[in-house]
N, C-alpha and C. Protein backbone atom coordinates (compact mmCIF):
# COMPACT_ATOMS: atom_id res chain seq x y z
N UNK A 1 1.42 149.98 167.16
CA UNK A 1 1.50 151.22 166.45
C UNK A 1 1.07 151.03 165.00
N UNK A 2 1.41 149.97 164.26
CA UNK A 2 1.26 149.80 163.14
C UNK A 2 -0.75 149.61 162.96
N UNK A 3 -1.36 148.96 163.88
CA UNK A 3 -2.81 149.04 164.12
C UNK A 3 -3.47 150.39 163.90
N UNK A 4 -2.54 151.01 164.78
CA UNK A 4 -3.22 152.89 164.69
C UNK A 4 -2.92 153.47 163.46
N UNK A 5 -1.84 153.39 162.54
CA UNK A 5 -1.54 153.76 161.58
C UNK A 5 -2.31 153.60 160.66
N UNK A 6 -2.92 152.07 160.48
CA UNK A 6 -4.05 151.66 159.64
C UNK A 6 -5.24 151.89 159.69
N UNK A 7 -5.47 152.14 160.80
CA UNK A 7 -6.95 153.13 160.82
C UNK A 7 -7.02 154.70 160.74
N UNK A 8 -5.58 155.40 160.94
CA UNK A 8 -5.27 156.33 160.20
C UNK A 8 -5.12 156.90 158.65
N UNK A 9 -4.92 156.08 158.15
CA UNK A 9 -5.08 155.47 156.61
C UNK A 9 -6.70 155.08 156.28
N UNK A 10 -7.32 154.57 156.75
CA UNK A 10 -8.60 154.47 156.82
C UNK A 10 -9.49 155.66 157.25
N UNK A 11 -9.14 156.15 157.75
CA UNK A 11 -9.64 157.41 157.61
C UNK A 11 -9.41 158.71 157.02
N UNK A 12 -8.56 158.20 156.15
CA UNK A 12 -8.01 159.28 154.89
C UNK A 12 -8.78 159.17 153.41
N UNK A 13 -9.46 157.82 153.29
CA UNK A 13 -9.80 157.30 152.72
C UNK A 13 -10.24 158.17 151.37
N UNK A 14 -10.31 157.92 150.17
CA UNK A 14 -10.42 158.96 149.03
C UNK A 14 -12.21 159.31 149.08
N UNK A 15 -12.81 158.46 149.39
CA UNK A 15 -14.38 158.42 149.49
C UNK A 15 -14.71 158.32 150.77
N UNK A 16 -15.57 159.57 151.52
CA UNK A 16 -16.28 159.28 152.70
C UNK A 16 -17.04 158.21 153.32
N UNK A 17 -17.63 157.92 152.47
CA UNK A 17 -18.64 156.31 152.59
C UNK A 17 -17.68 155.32 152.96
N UNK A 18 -16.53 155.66 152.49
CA UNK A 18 -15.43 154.45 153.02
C UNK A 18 -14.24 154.50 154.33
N UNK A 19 -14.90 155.46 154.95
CA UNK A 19 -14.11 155.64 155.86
C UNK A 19 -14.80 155.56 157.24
N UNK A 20 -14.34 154.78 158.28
CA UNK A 20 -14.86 154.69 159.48
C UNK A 20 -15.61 155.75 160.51
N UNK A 21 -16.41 155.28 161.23
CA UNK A 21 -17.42 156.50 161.41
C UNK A 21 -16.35 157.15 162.83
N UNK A 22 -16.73 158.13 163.45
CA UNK A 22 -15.96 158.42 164.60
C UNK A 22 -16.36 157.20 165.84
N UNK A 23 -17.60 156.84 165.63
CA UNK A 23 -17.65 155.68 167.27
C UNK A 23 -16.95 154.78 167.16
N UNK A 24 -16.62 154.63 165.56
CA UNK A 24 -15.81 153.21 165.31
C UNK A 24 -14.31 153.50 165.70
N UNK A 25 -14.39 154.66 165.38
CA UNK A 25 -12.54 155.23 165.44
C UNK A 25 -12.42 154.84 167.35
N UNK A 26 -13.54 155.46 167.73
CA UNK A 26 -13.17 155.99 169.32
C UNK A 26 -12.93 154.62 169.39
N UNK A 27 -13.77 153.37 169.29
CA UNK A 27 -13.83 151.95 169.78
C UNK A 27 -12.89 151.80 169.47
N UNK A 28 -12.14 151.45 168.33
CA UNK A 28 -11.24 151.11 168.28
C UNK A 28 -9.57 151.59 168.67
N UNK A 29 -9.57 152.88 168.89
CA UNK A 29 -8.17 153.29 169.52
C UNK A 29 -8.68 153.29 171.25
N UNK A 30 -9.66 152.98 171.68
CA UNK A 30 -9.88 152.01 172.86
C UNK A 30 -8.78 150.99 172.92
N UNK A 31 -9.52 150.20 172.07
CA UNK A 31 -9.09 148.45 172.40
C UNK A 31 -7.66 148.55 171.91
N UNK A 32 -7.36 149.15 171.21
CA UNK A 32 -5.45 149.30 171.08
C UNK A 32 -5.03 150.17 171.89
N UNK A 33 -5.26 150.85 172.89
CA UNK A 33 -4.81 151.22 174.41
C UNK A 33 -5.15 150.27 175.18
N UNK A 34 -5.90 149.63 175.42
CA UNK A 34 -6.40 148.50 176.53
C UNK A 34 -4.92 147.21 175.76
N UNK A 35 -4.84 147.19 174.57
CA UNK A 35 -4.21 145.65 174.63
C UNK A 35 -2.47 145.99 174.43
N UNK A 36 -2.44 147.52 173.93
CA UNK A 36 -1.14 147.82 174.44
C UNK A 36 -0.68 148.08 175.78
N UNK A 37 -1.85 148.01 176.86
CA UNK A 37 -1.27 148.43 178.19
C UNK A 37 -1.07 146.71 178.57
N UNK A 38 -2.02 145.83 177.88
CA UNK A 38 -1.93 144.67 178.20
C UNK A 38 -0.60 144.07 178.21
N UNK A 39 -0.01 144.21 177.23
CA UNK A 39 0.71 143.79 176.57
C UNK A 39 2.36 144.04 177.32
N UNK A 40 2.11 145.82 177.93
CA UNK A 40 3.07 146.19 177.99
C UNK A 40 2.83 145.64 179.53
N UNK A 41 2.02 145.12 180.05
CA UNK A 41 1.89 144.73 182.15
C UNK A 41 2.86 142.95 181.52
N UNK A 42 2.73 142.16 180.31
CA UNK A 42 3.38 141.29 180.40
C UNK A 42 4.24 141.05 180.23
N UNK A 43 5.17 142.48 179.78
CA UNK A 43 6.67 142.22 179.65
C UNK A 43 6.90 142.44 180.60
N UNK A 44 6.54 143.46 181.70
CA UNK A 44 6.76 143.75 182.88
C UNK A 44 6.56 142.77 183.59
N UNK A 45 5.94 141.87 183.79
CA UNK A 45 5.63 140.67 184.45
C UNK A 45 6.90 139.52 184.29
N UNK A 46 7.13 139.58 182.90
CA UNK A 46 7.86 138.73 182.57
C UNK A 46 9.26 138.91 182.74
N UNK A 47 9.73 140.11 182.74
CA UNK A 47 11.07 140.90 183.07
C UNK A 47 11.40 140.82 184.93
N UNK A 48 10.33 141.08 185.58
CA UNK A 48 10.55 140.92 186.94
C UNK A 48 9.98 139.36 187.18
N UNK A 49 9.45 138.90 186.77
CA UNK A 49 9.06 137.35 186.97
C UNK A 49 9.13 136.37 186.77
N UNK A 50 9.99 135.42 186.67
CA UNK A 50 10.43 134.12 186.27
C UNK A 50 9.09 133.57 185.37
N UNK A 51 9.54 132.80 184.57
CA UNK A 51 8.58 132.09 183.83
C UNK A 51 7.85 131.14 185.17
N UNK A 52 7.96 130.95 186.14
CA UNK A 52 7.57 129.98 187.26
C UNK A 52 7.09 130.72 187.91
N UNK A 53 7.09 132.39 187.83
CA UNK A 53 6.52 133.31 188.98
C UNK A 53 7.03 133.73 189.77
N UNK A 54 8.75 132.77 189.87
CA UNK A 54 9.40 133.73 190.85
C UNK A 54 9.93 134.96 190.35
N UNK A 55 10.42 135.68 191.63
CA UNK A 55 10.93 137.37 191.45
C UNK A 55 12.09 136.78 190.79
N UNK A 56 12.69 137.91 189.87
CA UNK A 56 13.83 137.53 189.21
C UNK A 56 14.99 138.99 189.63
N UNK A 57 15.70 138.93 189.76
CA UNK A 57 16.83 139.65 190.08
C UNK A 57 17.11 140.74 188.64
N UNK A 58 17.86 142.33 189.30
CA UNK A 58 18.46 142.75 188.39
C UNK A 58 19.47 142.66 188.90
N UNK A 59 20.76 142.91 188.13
CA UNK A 59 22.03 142.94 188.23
C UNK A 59 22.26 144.72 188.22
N UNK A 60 23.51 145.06 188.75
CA UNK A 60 24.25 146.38 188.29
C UNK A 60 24.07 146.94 186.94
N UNK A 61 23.98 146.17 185.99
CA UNK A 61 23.90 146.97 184.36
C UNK A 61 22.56 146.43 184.14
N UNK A 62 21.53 146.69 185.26
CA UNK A 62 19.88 146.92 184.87
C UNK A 62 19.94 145.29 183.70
N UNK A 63 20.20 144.31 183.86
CA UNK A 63 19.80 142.97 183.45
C UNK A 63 19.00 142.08 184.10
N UNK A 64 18.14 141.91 183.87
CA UNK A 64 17.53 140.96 184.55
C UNK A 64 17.80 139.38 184.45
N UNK A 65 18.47 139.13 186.08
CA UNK A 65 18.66 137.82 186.54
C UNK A 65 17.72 136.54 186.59
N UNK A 66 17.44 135.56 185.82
CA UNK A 66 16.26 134.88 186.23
C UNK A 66 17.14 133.82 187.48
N UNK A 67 15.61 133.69 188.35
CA UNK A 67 16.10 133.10 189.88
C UNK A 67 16.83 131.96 189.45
């Protein structure tokens, strides 16, 4: 979030010449959806998946058990 914010700010910029063009904007709130989905498949990975790969257990109060 803090990524998007800064190119939000960058595009506020006091001088036009200094502010990112729109293909740059589009590219880039691309690649910060692509590496936040990334990001967010490896907690998920890591929450259901043992550091070894095995399945890991939840418990009753939604905790996750490692095997």
């Amino acid at each position: 979030m803090v990524e998007l914010l800064q190119l939000a700010l960058e595009c506020t910029m006091q001088y036009p010449d200094k502010r990112p063009s729109m293909a740059e904007v589009t590219k880039r709130i691309e690649e910060l959806c692509r590496s936040s989905s990334h990001r967010e498949d490896n907690v998920m990975n890591e929450s259901y998946f043992g550091t070894e790969g095995n399945l890991a257990s939840v418990s009753s109060t939604n905790t996750v058990v490692p095997p």
